[in-house]
PDB file of N, CA and C in Angstrom:
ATOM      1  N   UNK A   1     -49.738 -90.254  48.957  1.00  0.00           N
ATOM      2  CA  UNK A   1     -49.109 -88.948  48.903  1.00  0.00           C
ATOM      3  C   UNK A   1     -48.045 -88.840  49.986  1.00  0.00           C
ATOM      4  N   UNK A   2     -47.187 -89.514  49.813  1.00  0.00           N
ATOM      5  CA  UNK A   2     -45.829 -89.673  50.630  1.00  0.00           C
ATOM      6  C   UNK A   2     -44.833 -88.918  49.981  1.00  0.00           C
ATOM      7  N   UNK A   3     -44.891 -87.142  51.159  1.00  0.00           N
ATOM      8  CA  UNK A   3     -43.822 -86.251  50.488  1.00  0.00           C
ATOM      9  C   UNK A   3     -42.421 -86.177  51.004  1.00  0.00           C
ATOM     10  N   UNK A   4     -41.219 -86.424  50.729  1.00  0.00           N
ATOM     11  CA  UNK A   4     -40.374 -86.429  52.011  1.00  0.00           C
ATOM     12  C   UNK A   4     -39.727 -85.477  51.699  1.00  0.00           C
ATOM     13  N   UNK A   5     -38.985 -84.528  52.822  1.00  0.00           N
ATOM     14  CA  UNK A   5     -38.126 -83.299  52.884  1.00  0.00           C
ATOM     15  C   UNK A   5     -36.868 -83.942  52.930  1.00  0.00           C
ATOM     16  N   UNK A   6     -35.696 -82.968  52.674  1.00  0.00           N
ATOM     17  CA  UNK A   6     -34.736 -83.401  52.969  1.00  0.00           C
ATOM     18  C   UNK A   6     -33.763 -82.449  54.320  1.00  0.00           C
ATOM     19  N   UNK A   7     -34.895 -83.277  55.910  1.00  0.00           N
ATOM     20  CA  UNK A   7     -34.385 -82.588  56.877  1.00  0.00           C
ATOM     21  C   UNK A   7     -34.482 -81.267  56.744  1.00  0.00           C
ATOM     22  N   UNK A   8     -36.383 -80.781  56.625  1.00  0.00           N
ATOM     23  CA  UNK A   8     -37.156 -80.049  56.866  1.00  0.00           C
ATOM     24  C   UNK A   8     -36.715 -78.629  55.809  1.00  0.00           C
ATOM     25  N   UNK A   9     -35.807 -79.171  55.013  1.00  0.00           N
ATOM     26  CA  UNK A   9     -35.331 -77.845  54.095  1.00  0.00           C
ATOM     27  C   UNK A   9     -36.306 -77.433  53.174  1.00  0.00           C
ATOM     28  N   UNK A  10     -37.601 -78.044  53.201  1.00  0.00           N
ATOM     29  CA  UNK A  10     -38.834 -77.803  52.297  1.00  0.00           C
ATOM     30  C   UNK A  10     -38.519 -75.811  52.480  1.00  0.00           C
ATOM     31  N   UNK A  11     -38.232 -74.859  51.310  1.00  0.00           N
ATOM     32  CA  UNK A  11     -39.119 -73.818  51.037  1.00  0.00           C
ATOM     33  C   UNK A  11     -40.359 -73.635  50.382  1.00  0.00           C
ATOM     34  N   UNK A  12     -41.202 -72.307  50.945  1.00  0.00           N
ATOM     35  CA  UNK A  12     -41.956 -71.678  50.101  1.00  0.00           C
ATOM     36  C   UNK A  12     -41.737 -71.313  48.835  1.00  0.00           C
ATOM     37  N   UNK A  13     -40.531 -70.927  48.507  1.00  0.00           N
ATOM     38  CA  UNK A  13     -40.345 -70.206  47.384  1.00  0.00           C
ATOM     39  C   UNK A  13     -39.699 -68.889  47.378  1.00  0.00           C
ATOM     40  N   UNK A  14     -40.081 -68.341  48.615  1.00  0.00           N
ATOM     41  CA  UNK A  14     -39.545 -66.952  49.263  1.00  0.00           C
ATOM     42  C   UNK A  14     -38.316 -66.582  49.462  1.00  0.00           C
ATOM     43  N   UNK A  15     -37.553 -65.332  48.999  1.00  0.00           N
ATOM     44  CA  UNK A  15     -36.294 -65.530  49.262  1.00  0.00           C
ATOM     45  C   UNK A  15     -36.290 -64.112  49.935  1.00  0.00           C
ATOM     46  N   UNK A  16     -35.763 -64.349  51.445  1.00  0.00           N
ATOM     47  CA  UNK A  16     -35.745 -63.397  52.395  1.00  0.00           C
ATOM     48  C   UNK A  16     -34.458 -62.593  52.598  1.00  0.00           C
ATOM     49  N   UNK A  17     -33.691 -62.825  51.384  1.00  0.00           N
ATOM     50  CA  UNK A  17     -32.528 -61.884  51.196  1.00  0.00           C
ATOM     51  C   UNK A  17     -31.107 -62.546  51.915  1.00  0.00           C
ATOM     52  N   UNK A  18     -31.460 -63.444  53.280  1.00  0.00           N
ATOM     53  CA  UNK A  18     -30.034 -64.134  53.443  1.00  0.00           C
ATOM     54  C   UNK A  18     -29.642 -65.351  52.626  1.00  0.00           C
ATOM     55  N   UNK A  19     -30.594 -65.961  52.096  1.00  0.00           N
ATOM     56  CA  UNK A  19     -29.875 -66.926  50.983  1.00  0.00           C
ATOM     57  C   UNK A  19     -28.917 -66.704  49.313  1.00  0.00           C
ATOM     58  N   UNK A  20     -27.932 -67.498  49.824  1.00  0.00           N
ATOM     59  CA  UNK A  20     -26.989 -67.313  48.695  1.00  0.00           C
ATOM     60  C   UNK A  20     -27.629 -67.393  47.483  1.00  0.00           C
ATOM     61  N   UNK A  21     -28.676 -67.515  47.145  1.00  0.00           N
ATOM     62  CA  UNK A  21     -28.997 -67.870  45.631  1.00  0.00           C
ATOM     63  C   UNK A  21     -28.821 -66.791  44.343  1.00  0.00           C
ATOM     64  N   UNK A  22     -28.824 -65.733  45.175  1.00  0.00           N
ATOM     65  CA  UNK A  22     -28.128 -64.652  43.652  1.00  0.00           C
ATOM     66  C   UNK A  22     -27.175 -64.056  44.094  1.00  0.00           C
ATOM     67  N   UNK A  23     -26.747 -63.707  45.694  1.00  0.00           N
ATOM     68  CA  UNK A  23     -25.404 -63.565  46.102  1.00  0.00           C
ATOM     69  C   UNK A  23     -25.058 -62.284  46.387  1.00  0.00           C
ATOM     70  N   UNK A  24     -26.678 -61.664  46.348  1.00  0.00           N
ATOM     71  CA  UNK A  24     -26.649 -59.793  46.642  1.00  0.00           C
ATOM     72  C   UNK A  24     -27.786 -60.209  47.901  1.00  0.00           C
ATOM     73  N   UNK A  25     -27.746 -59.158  48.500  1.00  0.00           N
ATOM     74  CA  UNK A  25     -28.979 -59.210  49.921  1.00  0.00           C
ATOM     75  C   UNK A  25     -29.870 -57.778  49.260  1.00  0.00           C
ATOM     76  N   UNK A  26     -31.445 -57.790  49.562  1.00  0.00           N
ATOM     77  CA  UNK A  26     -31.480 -56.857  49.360  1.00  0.00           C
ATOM     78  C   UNK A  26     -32.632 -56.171  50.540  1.00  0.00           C
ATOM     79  N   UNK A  27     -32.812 -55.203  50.952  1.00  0.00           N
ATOM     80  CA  UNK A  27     -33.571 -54.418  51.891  1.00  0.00           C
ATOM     81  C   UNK A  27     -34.767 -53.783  51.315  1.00  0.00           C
ATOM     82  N   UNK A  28     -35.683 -54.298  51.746  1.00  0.00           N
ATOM     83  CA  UNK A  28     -37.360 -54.355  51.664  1.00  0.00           C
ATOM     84  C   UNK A  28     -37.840 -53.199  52.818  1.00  0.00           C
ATOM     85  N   UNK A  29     -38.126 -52.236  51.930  1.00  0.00           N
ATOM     86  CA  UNK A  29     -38.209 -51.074  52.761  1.00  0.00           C
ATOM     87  C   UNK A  29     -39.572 -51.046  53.217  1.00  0.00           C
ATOM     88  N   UNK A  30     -39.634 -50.827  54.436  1.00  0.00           N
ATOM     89  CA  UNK A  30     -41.257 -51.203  55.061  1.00  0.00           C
ATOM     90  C   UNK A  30     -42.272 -50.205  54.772  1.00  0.00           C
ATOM     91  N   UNK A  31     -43.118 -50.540  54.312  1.00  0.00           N
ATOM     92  CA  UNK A  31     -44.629 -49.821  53.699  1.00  0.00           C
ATOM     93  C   UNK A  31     -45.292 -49.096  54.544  1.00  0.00           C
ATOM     94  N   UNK A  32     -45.464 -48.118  54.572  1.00  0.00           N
ATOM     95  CA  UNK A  32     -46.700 -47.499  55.292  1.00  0.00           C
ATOM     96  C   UNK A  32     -47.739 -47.314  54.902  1.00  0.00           C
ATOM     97  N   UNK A  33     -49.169 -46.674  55.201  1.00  0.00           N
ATOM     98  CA  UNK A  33     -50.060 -45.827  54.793  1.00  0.00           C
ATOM     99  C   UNK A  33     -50.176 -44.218  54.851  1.00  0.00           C
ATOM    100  N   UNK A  34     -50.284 -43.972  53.119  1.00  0.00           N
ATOM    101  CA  UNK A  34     -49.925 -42.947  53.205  1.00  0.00           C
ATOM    102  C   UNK A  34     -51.131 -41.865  53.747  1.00  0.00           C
ATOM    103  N   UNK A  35     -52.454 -42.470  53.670  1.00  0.00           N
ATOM    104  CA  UNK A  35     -53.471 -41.801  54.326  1.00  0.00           C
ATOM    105  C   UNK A  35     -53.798 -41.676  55.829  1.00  0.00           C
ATOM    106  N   UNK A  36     -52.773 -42.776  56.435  1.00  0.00           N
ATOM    107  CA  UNK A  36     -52.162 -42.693  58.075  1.00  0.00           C
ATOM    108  C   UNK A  36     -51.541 -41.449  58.555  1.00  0.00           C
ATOM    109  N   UNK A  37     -50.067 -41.478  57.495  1.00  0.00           N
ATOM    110  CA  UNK A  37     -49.550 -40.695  57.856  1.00  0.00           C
ATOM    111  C   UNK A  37     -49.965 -39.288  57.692  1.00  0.00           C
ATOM    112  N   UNK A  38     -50.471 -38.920  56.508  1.00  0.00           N
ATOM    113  CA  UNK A  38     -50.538 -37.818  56.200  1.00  0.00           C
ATOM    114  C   UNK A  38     -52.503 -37.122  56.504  1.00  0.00           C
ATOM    115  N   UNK A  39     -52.391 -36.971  57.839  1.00  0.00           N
ATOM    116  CA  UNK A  39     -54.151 -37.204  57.907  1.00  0.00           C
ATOM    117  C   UNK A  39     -54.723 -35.578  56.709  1.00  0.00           C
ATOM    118  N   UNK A  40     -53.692 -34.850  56.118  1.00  0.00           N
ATOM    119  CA  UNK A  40     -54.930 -33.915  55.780  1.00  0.00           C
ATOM    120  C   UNK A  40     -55.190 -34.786  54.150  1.00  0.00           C
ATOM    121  N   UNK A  41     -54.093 -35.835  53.519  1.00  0.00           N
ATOM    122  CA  UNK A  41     -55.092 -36.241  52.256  1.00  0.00           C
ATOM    123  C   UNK A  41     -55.715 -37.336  52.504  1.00  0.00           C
ATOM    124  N   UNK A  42     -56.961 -37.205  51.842  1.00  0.00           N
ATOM    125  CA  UNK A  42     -58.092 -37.692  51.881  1.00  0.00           C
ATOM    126  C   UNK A  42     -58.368 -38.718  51.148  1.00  0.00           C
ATOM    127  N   UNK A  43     -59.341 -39.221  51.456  1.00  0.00           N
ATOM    128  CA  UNK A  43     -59.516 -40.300  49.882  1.00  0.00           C
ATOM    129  C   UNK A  43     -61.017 -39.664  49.526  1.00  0.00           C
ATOM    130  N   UNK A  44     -61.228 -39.277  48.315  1.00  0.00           N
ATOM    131  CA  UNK A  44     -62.194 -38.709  47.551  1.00  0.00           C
ATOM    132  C   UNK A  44     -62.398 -38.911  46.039  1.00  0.00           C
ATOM    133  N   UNK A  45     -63.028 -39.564  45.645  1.00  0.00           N
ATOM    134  CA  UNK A  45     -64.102 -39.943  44.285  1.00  0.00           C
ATOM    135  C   UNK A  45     -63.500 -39.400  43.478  1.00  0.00           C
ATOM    136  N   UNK A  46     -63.901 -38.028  44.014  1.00  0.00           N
ATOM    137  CA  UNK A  46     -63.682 -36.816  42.857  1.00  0.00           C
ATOM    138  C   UNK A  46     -61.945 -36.155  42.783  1.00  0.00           C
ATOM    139  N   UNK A  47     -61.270 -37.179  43.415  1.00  0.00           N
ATOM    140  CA  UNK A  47     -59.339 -36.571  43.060  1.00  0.00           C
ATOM    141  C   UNK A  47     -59.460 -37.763  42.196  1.00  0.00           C
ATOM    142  N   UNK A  48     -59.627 -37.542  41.098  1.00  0.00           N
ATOM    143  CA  UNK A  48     -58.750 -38.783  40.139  1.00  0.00           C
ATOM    144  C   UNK A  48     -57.343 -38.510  39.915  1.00  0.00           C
ATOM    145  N   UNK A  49     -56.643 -37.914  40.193  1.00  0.00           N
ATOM    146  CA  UNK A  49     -55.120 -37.704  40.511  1.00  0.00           C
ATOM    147  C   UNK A  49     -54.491 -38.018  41.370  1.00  0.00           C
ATOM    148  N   UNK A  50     -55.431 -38.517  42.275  1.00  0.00           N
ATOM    149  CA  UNK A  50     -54.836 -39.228  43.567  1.00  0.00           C
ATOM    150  C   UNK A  50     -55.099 -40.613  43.397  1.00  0.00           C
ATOM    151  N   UNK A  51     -56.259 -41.054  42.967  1.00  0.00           N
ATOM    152  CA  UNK A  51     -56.899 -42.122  42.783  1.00  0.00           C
ATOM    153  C   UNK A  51     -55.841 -43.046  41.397  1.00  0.00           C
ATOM    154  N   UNK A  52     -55.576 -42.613  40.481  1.00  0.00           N
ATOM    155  CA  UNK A  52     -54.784 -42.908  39.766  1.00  0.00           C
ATOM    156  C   UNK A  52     -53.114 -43.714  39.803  1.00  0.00           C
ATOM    157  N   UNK A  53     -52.775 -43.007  41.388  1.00  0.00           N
ATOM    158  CA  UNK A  53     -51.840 -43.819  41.546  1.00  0.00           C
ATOM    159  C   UNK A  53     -51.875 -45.240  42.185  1.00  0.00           C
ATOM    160  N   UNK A  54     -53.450 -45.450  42.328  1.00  0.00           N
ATOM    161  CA  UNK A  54     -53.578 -46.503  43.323  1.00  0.00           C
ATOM    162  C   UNK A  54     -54.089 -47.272  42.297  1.00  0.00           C
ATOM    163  N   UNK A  55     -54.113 -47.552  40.627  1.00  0.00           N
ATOM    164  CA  UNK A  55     -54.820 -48.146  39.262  1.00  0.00           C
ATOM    165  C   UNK A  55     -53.703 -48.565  38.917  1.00  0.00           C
ATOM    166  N   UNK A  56     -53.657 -50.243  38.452  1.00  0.00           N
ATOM    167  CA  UNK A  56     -52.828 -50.478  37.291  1.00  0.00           C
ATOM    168  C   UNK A  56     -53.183 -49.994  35.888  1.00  0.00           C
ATOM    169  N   UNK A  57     -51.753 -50.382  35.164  1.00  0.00           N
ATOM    170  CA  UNK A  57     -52.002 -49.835  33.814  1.00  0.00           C
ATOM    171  C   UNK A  57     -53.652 -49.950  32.897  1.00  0.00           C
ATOM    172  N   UNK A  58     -54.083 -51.740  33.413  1.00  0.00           N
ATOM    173  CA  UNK A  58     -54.413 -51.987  32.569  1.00  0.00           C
ATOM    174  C   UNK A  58     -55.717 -52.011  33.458  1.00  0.00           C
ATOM    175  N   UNK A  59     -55.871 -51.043  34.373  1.00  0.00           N
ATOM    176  CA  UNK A  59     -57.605 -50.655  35.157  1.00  0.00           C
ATOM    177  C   UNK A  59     -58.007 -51.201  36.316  1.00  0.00           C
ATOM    178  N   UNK A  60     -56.580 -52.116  37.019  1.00  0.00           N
ATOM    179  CA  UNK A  60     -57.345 -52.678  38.105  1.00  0.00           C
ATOM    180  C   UNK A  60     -56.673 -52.210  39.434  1.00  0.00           C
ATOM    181  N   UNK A  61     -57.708 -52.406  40.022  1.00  0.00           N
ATOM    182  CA  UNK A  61     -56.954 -51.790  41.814  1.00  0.00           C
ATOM    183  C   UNK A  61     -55.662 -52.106  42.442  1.00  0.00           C
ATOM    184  N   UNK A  62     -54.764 -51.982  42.713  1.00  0.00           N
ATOM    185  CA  UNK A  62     -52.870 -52.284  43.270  1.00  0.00           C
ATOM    186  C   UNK A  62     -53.843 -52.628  44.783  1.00  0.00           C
ATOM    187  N   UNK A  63     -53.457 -54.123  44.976  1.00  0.00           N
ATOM    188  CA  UNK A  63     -53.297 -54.684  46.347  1.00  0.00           C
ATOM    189  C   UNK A  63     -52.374 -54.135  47.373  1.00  0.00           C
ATOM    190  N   UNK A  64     -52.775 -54.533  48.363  1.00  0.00           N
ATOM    191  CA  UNK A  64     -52.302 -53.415  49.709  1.00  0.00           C
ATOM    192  C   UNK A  64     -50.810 -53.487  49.740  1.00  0.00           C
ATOM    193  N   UNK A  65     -50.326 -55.015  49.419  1.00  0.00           N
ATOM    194  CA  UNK A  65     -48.832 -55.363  49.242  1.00  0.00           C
ATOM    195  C   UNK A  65     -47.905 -54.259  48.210  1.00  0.00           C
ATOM    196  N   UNK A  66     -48.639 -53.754  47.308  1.00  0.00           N
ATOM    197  CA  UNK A  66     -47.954 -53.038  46.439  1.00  0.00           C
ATOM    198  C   UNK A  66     -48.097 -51.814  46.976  1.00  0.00           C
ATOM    199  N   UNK A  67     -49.280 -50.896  47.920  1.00  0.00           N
ATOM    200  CA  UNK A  67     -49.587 -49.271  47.595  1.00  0.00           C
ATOM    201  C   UNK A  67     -49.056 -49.722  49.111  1.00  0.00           C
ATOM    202  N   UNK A  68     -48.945 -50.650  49.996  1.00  0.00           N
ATOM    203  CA  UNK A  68     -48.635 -50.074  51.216  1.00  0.00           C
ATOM    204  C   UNK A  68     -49.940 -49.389  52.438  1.00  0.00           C
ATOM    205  N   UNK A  69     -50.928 -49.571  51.771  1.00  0.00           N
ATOM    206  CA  UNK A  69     -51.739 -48.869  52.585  1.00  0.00           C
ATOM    207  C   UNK A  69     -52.787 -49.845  53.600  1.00  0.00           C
ATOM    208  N   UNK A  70     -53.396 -49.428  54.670  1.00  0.00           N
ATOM    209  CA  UNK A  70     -53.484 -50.161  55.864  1.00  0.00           C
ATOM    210  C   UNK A  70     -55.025 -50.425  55.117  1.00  0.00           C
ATOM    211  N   UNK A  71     -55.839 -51.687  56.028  1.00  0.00           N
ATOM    212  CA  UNK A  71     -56.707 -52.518  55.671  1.00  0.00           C
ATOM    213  C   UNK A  71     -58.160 -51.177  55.389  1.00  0.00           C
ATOM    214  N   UNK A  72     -58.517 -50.719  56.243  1.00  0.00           N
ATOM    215  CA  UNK A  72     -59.086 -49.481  56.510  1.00  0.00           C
ATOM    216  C   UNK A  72     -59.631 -48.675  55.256  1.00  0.00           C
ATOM    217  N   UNK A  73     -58.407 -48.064  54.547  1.00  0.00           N
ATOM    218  CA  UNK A  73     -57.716 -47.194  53.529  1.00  0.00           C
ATOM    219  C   UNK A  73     -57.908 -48.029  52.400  1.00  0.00           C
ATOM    220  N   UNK A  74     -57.453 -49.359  52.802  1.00  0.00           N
ATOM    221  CA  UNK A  74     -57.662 -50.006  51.364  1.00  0.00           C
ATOM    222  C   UNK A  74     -59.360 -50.215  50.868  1.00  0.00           C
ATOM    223  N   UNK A  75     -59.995 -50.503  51.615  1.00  0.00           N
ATOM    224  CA  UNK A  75     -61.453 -50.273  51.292  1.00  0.00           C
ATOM    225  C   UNK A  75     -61.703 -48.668  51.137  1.00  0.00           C
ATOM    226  N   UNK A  76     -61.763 -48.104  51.563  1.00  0.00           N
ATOM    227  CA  UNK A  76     -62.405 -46.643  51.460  1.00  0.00           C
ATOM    228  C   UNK A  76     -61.411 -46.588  50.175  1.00  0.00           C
ATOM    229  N   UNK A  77     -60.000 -46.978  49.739  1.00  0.00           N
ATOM    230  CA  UNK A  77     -59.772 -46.519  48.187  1.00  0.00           C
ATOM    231  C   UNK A  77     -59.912 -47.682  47.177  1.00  0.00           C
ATOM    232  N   UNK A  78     -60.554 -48.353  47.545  1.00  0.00           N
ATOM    233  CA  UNK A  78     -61.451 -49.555  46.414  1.00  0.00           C
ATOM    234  C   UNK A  78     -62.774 -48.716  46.009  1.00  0.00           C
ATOM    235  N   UNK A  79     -63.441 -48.641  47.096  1.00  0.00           N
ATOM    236  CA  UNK A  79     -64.917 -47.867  47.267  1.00  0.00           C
ATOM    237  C   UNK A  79     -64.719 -46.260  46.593  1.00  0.00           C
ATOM    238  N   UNK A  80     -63.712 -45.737  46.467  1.00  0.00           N
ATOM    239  CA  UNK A  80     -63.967 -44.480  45.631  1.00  0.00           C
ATOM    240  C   UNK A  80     -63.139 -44.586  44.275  1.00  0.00           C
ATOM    241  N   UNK A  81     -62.151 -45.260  43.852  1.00  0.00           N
ATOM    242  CA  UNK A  81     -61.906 -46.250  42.674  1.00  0.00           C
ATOM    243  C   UNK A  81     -63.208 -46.336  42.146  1.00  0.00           C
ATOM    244  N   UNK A  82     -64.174 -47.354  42.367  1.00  0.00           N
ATOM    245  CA  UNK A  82     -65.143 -47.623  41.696  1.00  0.00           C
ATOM    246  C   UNK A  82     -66.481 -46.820  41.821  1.00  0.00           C
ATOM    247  N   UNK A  83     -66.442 -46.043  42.587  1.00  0.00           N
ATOM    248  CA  UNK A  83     -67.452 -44.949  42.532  1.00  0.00           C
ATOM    249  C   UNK A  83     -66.888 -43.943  41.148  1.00  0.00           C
ATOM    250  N   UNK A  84     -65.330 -43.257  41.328  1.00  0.00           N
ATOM    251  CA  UNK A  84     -64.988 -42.840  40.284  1.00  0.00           C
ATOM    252  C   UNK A  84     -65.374 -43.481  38.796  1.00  0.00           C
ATOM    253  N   UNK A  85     -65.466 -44.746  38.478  1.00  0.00           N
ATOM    254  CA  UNK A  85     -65.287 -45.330  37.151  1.00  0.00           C
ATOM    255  C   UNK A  85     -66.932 -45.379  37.183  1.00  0.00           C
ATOM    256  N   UNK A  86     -67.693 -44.964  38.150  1.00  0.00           N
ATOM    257  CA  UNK A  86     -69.130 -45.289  37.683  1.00  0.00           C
ATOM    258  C   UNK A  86     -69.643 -44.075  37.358  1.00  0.00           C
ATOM    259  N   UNK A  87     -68.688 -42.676  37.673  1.00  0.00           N
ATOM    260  CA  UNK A  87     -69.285 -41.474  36.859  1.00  0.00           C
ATOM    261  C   UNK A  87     -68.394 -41.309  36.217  1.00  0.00           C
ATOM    262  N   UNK A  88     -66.956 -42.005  35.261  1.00  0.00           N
ATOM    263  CA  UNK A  88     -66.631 -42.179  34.494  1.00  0.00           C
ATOM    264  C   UNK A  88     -65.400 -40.905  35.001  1.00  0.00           C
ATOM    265  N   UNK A  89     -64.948 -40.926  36.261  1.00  0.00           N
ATOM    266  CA  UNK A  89     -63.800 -39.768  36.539  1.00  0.00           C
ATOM    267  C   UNK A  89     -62.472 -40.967  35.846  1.00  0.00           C
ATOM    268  N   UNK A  90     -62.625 -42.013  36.297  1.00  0.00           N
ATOM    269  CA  UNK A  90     -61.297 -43.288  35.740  1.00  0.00           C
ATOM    270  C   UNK A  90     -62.304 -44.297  34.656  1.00  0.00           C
ATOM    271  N   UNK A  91     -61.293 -45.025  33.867  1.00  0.00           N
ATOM    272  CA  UNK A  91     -61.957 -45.719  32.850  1.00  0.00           C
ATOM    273  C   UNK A  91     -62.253 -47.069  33.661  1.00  0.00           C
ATOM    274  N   UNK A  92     -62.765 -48.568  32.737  1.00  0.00           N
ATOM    275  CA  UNK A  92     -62.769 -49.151  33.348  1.00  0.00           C
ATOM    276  C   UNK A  92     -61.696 -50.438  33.428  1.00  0.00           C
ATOM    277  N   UNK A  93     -61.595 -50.157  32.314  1.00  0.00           N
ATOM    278  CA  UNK A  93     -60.136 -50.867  31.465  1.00  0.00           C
ATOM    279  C   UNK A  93     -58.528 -49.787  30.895  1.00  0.00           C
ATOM    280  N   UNK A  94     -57.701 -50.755  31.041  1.00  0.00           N
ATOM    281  CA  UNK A  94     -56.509 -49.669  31.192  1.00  0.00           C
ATOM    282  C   UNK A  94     -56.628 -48.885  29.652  1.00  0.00           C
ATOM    283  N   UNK A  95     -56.882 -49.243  28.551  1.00  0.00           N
ATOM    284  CA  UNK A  95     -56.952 -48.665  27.071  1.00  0.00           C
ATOM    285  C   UNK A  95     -57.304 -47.589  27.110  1.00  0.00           C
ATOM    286  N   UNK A  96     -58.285 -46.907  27.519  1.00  0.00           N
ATOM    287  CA  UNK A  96     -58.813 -45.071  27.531  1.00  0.00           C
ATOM    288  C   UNK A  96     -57.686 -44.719  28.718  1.00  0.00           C
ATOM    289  N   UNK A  97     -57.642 -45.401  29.409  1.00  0.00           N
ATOM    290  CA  UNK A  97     -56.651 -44.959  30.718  1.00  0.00           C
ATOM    291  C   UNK A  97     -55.182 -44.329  29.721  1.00  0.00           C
ATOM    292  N   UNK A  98     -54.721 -45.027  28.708  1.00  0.00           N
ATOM    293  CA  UNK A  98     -53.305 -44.342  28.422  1.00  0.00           C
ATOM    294  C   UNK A  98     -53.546 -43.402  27.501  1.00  0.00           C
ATOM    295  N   UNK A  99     -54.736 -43.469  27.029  1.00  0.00           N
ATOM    296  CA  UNK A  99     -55.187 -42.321  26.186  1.00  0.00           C
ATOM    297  C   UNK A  99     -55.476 -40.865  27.183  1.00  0.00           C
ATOM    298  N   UNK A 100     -55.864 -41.015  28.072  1.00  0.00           N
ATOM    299  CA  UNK A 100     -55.920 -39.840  28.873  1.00  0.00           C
ATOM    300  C   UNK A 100     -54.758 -39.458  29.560  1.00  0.00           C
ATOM    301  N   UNK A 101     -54.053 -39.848  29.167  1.00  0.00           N
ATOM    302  CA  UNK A 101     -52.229 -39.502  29.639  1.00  0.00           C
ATOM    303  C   UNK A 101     -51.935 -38.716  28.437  1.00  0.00           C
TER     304      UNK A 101
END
């Protein structure tokens, strides 16, 4: 398994916006938590209206990379996600989910 670089130019794959490869830059606006910032909302079972924005289409939990929210937050809104779908406030699969839209 003899890999050779060509003078360490090996990438990940990642494109951090200064490489020419599509020839636009673009700005990655930094994530917060919104249950940081905003200490009076809560995370609670029983808001499936809140809980909802943190569900993909098709029923599964949005990783922290996507909702932005700190390690903390992300458990306490996994843990009421699935408390919700076990008294049936969210479905468990996205299919009843677009029906209740």
């Amino acid at each position: 398994m003899d890999h050779q670089y060509d003078n360490g130019s090996h990438t990940s794959g990642y494109h951090n916006g200064t490489e020419q490869s599509s020839g636009r830059r673009y700005y990655v606006r930094p994530k917060f938590c919104q249950f940081c910032v905003d200490k009076h909302l809560a995370i609670d079972y029983k808001q499936a209206d809140i809980l909802r924005r943190f569900v993909t289409e098709e029923g599964k939990i949005r990783p922290r990379r996507q909702t932005g929210t700190c390690a903390k937050h992300q458990r306490a809104l996994a843990g009421a996600i699935k408390r919700a779908r076990h008294i049936a406030l969210l479905p468990f699969s996205g299919k009843s989910f677009e029906e209740d839209r």
